[in-house]
PDB file of N, CA and C in Angstrom:
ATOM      1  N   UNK A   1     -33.683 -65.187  82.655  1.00  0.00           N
ATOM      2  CA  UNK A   1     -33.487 -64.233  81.599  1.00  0.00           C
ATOM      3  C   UNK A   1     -32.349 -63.290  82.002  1.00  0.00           C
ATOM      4  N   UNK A   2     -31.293 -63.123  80.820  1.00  0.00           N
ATOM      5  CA  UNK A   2     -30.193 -62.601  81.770  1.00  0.00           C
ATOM      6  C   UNK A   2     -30.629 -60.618  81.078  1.00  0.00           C
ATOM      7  N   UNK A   3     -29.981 -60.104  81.141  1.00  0.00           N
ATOM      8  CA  UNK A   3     -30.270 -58.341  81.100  1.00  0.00           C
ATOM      9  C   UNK A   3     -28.966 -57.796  80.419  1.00  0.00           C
ATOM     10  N   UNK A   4     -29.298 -57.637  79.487  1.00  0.00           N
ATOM     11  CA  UNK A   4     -28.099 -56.945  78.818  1.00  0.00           C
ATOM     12  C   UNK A   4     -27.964 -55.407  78.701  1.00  0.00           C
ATOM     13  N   UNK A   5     -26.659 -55.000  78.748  1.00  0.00           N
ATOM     14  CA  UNK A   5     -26.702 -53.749  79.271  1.00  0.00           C
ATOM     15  C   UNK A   5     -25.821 -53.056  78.140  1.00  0.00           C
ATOM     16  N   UNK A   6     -26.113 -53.367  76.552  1.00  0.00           N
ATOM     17  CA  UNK A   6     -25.631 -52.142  75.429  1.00  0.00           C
ATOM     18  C   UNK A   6     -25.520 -50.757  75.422  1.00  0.00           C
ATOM     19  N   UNK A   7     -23.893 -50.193  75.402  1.00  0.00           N
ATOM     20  CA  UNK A   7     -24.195 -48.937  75.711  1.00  0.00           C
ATOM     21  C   UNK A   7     -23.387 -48.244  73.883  1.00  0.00           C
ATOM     22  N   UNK A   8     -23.808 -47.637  73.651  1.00  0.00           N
ATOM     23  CA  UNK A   8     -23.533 -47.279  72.082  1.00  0.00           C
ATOM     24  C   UNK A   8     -22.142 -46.068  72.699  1.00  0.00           C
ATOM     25  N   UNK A   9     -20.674 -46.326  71.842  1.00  0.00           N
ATOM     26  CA  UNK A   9     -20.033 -45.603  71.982  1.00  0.00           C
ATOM     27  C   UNK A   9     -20.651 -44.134  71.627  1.00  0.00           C
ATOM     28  N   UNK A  10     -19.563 -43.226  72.573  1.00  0.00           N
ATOM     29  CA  UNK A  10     -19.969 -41.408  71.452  1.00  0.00           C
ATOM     30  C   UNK A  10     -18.597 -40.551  71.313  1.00  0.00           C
ATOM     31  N   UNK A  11     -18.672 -40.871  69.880  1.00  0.00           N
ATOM     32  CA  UNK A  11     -17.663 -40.394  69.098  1.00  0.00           C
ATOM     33  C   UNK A  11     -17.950 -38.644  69.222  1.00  0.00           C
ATOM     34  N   UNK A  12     -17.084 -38.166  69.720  1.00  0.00           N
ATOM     35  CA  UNK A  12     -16.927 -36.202  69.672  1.00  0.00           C
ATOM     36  C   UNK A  12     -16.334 -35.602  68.460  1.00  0.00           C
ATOM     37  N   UNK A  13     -17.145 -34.975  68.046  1.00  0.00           N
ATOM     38  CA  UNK A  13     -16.724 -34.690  66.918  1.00  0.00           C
ATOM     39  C   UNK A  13     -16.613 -33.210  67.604  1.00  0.00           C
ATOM     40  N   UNK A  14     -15.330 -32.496  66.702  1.00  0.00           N
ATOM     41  CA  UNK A  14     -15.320 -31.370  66.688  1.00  0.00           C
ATOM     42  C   UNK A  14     -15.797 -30.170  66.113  1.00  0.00           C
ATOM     43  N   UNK A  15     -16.458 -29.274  66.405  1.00  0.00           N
ATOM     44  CA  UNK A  15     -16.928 -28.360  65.860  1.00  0.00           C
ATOM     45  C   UNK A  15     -16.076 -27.520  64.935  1.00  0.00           C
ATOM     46  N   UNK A  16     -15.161 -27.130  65.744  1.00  0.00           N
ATOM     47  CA  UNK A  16     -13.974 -26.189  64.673  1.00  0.00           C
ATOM     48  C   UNK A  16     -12.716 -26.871  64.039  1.00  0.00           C
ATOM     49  N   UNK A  17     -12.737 -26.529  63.158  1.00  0.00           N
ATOM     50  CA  UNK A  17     -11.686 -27.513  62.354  1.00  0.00           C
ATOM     51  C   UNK A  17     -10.388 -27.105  62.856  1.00  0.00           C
ATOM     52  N   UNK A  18     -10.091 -26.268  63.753  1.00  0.00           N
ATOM     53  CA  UNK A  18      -8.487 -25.936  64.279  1.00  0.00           C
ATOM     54  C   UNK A  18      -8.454 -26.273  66.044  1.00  0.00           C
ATOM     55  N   UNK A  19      -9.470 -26.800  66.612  1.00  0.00           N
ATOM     56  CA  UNK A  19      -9.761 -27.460  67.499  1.00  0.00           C
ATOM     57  C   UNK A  19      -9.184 -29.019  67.513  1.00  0.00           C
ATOM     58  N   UNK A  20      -9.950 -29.521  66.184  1.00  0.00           N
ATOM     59  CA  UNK A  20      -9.574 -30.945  65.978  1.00  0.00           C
ATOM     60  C   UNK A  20      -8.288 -30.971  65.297  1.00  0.00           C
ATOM     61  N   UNK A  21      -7.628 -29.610  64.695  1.00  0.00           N
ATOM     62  CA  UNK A  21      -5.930 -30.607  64.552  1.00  0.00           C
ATOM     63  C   UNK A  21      -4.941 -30.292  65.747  1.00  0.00           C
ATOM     64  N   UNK A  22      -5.637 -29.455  66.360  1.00  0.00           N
ATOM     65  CA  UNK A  22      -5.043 -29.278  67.548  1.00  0.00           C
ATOM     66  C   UNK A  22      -4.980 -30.078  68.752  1.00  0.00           C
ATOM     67  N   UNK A  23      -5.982 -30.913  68.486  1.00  0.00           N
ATOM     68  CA  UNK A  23      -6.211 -31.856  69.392  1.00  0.00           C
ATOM     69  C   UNK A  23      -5.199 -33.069  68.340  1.00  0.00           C
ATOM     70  N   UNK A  24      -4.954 -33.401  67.359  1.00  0.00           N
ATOM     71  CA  UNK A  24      -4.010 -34.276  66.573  1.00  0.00           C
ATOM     72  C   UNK A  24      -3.256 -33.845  66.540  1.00  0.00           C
ATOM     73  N   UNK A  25      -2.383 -32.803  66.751  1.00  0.00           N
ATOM     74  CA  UNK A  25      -1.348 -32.225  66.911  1.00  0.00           C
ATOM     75  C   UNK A  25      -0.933 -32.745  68.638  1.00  0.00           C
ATOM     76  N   UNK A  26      -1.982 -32.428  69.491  1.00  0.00           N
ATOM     77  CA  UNK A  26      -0.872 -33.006  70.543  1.00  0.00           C
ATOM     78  C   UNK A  26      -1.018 -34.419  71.022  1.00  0.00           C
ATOM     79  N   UNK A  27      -1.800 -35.488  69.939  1.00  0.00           N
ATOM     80  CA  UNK A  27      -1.830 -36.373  70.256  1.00  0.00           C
ATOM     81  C   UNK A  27      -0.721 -37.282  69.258  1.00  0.00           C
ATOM     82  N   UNK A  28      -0.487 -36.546  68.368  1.00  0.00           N
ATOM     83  CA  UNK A  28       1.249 -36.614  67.749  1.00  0.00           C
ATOM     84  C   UNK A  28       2.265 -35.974  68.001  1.00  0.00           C
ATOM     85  N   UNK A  29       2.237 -35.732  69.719  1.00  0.00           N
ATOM     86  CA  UNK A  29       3.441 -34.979  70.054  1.00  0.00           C
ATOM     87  C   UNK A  29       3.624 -33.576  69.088  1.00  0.00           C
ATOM     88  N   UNK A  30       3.226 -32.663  68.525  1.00  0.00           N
ATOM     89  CA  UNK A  30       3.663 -32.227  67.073  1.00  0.00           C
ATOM     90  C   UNK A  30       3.075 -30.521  67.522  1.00  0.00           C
ATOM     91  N   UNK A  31       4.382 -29.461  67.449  1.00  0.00           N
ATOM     92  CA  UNK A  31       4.259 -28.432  67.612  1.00  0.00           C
ATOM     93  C   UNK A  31       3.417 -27.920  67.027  1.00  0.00           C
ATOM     94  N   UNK A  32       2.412 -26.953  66.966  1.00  0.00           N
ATOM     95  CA  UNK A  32       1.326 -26.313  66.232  1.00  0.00           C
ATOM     96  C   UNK A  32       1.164 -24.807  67.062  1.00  0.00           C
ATOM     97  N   UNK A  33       1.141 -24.201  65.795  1.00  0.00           N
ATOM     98  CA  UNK A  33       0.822 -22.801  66.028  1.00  0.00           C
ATOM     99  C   UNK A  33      -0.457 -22.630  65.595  1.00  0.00           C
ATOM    100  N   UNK A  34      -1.631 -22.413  66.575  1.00  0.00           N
ATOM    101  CA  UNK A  34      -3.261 -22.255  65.699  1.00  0.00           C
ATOM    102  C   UNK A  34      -3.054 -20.800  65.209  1.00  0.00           C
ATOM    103  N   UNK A  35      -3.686 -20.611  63.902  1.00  0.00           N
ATOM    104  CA  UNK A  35      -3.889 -19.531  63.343  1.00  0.00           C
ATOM    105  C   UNK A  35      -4.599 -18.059  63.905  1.00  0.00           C
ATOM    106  N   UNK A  36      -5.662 -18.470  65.078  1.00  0.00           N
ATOM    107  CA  UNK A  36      -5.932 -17.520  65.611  1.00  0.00           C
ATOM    108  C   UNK A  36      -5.268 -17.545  67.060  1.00  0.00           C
ATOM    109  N   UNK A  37      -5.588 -16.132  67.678  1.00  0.00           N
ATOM    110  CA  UNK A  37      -4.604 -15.896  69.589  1.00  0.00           C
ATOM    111  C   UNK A  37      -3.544 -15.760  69.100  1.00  0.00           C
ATOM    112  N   UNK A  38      -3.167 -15.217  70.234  1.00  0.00           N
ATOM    113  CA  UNK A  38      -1.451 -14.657  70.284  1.00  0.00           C
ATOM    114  C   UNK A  38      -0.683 -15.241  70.772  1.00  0.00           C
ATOM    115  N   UNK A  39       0.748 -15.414  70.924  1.00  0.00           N
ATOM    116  CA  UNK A  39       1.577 -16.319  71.791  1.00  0.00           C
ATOM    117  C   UNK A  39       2.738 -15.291  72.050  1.00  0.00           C
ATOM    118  N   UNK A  40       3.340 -15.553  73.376  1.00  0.00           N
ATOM    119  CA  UNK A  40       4.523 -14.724  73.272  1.00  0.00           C
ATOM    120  C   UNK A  40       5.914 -15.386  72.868  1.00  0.00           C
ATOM    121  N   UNK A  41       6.734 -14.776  73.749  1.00  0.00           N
ATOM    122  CA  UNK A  41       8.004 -15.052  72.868  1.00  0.00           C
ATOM    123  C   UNK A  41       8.111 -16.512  72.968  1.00  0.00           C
ATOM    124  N   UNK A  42       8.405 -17.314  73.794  1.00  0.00           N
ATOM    125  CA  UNK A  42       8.718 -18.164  74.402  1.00  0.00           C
ATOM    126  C   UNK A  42       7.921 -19.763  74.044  1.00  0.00           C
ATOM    127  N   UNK A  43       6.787 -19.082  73.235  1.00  0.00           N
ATOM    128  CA  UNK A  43       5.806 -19.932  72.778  1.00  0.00           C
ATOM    129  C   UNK A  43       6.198 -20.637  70.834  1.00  0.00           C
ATOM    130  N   UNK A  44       6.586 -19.096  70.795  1.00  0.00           N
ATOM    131  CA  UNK A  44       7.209 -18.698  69.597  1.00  0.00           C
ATOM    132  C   UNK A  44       8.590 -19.176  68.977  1.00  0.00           C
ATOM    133  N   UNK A  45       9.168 -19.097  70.137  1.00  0.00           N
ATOM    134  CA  UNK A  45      10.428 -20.184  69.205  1.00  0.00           C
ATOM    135  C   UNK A  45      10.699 -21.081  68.757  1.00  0.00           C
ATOM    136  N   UNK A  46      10.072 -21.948  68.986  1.00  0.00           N
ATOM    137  CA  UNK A  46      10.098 -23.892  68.923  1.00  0.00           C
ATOM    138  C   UNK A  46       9.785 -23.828  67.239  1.00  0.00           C
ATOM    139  N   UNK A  47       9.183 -22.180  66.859  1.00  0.00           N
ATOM    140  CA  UNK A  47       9.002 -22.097  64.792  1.00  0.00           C
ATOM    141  C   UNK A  47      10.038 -21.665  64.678  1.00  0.00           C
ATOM    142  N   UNK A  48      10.705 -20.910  64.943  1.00  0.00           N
ATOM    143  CA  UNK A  48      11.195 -19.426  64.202  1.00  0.00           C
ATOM    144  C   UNK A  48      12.644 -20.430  64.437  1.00  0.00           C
ATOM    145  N   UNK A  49      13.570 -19.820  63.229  1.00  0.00           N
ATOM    146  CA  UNK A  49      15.065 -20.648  63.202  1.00  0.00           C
ATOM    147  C   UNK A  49      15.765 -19.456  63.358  1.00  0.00           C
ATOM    148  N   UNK A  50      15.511 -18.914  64.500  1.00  0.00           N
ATOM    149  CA  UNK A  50      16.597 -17.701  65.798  1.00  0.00           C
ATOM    150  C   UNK A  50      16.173 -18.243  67.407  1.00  0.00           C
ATOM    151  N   UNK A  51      16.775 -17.007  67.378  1.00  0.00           N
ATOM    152  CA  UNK A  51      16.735 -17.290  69.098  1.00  0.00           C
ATOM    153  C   UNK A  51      15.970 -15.813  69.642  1.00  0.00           C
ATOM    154  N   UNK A  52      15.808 -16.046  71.048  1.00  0.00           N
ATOM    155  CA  UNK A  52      14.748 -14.655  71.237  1.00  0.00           C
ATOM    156  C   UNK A  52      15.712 -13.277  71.124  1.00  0.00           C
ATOM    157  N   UNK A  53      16.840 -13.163  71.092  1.00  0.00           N
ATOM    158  CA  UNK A  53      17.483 -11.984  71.037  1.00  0.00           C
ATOM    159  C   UNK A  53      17.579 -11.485  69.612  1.00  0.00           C
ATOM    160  N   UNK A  54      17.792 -12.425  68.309  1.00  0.00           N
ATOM    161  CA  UNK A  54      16.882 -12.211  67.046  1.00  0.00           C
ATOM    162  C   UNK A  54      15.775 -11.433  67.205  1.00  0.00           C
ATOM    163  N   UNK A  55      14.757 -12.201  67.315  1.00  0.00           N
ATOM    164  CA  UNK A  55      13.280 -11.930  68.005  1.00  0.00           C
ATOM    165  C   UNK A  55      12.756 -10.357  67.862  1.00  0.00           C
ATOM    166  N   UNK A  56      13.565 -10.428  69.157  1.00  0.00           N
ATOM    167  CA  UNK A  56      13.167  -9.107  69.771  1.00  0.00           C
ATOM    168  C   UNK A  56      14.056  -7.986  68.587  1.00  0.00           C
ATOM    169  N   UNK A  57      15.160  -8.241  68.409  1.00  0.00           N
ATOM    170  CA  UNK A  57      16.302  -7.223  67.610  1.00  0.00           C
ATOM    171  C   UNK A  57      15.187  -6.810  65.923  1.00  0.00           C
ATOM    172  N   UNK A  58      14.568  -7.784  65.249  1.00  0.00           N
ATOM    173  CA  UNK A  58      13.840  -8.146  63.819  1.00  0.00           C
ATOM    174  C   UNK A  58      12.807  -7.492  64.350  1.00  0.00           C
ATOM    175  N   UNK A  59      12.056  -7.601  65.200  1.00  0.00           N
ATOM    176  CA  UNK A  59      10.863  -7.069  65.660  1.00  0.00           C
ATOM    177  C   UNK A  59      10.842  -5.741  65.923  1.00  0.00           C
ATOM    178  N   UNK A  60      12.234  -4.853  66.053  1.00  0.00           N
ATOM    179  CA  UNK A  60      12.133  -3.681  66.518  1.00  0.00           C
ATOM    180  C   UNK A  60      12.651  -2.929  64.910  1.00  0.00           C
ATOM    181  N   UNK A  61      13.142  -3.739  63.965  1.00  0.00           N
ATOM    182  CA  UNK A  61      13.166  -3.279  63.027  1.00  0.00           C
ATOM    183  C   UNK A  61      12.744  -3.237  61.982  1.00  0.00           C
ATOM    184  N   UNK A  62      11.526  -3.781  62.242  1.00  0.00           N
ATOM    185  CA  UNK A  62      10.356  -4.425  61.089  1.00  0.00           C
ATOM    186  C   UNK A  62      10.777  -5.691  60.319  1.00  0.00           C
ATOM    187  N   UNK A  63      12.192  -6.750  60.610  1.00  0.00           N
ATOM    188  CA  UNK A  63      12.421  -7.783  59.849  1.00  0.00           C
ATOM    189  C   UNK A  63      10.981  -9.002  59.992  1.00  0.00           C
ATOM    190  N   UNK A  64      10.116  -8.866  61.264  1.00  0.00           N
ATOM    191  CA  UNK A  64       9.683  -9.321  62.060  1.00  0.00           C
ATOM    192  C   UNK A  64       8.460  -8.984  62.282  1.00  0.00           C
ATOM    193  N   UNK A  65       6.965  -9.083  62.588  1.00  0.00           N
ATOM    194  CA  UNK A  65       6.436  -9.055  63.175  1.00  0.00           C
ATOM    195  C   UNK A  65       6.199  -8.153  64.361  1.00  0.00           C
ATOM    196  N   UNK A  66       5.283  -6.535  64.391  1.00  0.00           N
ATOM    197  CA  UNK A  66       5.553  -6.292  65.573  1.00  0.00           C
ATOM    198  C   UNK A  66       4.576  -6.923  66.960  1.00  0.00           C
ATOM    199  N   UNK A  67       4.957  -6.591  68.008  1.00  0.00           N
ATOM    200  CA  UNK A  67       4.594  -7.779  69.484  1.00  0.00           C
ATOM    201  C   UNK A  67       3.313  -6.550  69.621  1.00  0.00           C
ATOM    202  N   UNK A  68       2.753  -7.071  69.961  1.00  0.00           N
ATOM    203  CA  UNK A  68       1.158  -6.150  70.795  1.00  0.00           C
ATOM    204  C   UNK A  68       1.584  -6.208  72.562  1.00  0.00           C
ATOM    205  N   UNK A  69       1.888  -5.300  73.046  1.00  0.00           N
ATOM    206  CA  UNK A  69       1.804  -5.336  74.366  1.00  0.00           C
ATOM    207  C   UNK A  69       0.620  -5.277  75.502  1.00  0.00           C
ATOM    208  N   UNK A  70       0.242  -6.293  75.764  1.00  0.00           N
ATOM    209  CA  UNK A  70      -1.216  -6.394  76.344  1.00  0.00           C
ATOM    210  C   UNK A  70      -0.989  -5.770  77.645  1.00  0.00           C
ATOM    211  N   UNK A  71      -0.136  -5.851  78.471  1.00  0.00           N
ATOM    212  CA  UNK A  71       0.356  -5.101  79.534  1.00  0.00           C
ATOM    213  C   UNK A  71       1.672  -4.405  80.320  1.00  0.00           C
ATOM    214  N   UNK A  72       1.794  -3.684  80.986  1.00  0.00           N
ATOM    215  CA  UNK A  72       3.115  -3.844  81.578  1.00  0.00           C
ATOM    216  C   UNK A  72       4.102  -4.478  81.597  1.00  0.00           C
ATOM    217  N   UNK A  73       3.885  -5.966  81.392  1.00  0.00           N
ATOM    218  CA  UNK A  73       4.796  -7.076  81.835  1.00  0.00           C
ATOM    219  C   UNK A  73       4.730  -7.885  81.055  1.00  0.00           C
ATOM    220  N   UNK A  74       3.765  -8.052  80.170  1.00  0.00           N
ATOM    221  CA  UNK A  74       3.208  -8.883  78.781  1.00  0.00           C
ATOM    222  C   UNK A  74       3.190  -8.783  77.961  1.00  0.00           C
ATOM    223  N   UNK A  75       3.935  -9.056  77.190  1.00  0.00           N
ATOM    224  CA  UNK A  75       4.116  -8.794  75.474  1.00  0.00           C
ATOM    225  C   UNK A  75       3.698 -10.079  74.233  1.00  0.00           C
ATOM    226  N   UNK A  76       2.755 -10.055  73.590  1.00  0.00           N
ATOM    227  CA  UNK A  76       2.804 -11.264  72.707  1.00  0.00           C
ATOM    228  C   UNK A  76       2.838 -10.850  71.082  1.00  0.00           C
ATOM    229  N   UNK A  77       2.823 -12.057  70.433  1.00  0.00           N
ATOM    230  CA  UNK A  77       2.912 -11.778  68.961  1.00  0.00           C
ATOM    231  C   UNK A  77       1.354 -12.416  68.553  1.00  0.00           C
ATOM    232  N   UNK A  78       0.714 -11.765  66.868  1.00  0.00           N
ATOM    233  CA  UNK A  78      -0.538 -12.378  66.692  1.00  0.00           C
ATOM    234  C   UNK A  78      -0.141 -13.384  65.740  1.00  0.00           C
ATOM    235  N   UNK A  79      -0.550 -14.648  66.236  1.00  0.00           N
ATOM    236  CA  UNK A  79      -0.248 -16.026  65.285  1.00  0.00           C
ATOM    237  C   UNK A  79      -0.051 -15.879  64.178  1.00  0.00           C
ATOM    238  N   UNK A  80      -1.494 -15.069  63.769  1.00  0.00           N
ATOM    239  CA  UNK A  80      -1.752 -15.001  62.265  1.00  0.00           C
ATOM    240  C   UNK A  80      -0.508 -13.985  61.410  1.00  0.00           C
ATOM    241  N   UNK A  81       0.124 -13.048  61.735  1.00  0.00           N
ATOM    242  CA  UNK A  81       1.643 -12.041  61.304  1.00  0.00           C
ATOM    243  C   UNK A  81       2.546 -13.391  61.455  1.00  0.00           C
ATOM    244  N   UNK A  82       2.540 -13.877  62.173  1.00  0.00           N
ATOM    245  CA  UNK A  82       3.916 -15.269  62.599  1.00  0.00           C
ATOM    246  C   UNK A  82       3.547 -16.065  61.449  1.00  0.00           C
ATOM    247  N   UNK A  83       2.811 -16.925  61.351  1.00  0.00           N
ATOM    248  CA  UNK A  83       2.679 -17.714  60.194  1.00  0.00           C
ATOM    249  C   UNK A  83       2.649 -17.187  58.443  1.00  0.00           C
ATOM    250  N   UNK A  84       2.223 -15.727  58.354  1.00  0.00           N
ATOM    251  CA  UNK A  84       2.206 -15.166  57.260  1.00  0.00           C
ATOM    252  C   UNK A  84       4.021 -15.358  57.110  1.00  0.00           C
ATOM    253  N   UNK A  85       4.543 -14.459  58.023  1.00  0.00           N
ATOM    254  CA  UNK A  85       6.112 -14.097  57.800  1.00  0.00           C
ATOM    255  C   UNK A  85       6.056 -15.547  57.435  1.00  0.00           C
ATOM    256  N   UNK A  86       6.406 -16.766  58.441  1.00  0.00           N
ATOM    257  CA  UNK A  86       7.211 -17.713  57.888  1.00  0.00           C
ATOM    258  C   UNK A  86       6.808 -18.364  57.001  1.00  0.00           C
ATOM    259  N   UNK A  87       5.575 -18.101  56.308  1.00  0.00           N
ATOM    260  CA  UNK A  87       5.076 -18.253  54.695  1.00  0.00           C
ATOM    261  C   UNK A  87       5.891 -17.843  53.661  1.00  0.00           C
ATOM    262  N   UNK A  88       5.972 -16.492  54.200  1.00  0.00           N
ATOM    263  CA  UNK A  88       6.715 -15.528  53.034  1.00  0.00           C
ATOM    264  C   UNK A  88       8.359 -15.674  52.935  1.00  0.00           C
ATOM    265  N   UNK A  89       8.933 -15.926  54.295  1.00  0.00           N
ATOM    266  CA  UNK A  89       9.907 -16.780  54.632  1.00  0.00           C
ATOM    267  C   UNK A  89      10.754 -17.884  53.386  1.00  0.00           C
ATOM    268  N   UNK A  90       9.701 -18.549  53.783  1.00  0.00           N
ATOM    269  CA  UNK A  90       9.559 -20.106  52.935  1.00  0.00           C
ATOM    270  C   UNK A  90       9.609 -19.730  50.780  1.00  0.00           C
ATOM    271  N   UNK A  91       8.682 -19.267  50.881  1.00  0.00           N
ATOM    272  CA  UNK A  91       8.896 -18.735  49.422  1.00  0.00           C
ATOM    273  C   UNK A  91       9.575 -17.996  48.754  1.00  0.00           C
ATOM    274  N   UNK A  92      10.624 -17.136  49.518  1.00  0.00           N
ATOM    275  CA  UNK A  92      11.689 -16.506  49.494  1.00  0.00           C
ATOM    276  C   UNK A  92      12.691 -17.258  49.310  1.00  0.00           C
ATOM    277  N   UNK A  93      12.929 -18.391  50.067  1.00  0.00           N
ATOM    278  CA  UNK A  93      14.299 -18.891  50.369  1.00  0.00           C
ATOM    279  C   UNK A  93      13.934 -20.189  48.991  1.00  0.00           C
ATOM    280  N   UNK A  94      12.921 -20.404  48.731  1.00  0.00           N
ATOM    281  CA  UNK A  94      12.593 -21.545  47.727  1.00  0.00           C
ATOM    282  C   UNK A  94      13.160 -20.592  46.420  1.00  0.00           C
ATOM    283  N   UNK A  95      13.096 -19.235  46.105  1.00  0.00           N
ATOM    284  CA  UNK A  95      13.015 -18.358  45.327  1.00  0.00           C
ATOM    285  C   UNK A  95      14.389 -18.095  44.966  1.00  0.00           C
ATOM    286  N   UNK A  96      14.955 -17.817  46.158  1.00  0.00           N
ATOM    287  CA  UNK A  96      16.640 -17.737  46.213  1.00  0.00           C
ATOM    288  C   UNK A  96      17.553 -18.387  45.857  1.00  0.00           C
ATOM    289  N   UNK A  97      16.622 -20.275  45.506  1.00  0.00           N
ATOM    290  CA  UNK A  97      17.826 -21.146  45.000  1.00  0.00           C
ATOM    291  C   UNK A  97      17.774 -21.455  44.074  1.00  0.00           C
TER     292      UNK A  97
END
């Protein structure tokens, strides 16, 4: 009598729905900004169509998003202001043509 040894796959499902495109996001190579947490500058550019001296220049004049400084040496932006702007961004420039 031979012994068979069936083991049932287990599919993971994700609990939070910005977990699982985040997890499809880097399994398509594919930049993603999650809606919640902060990112700093550097995290931040690979969206934004400037460069960090933009950035920082828009940010000090309200074109921009202002940065939350978590410490001394640490400065980030909150996802959720980043994605609004380049919402509002987007519907502007659709608006303009």
């Amino acid at each position: 009598m031979t012994n068979t040894n069936t083991q049932t796959p287990v599919i993971a499902f994700a609990n939070n729905l910005s977990n699982e495109i985040e997890q499809i996001a880097d399994n398509l190579h594919a930049k993603y900004l999650p809606p919640q947490g902060m990112s700093r500058a550097s995290q931040l550019l690979p969206f934004l169509p400037f460069g960090s001296s933009t950035l920082w220049a828009w940010s000090r004049d309200g074109r921009f998003p202002s940065p939350v400084r978590l410490s001394n040496t640490m400065t980030a932006w909150r996802n959720a202001d980043v994605i609004e702007w380049l919402s509002n961004r987007n519907i502007s420039i659709v608006e303009e043509v």
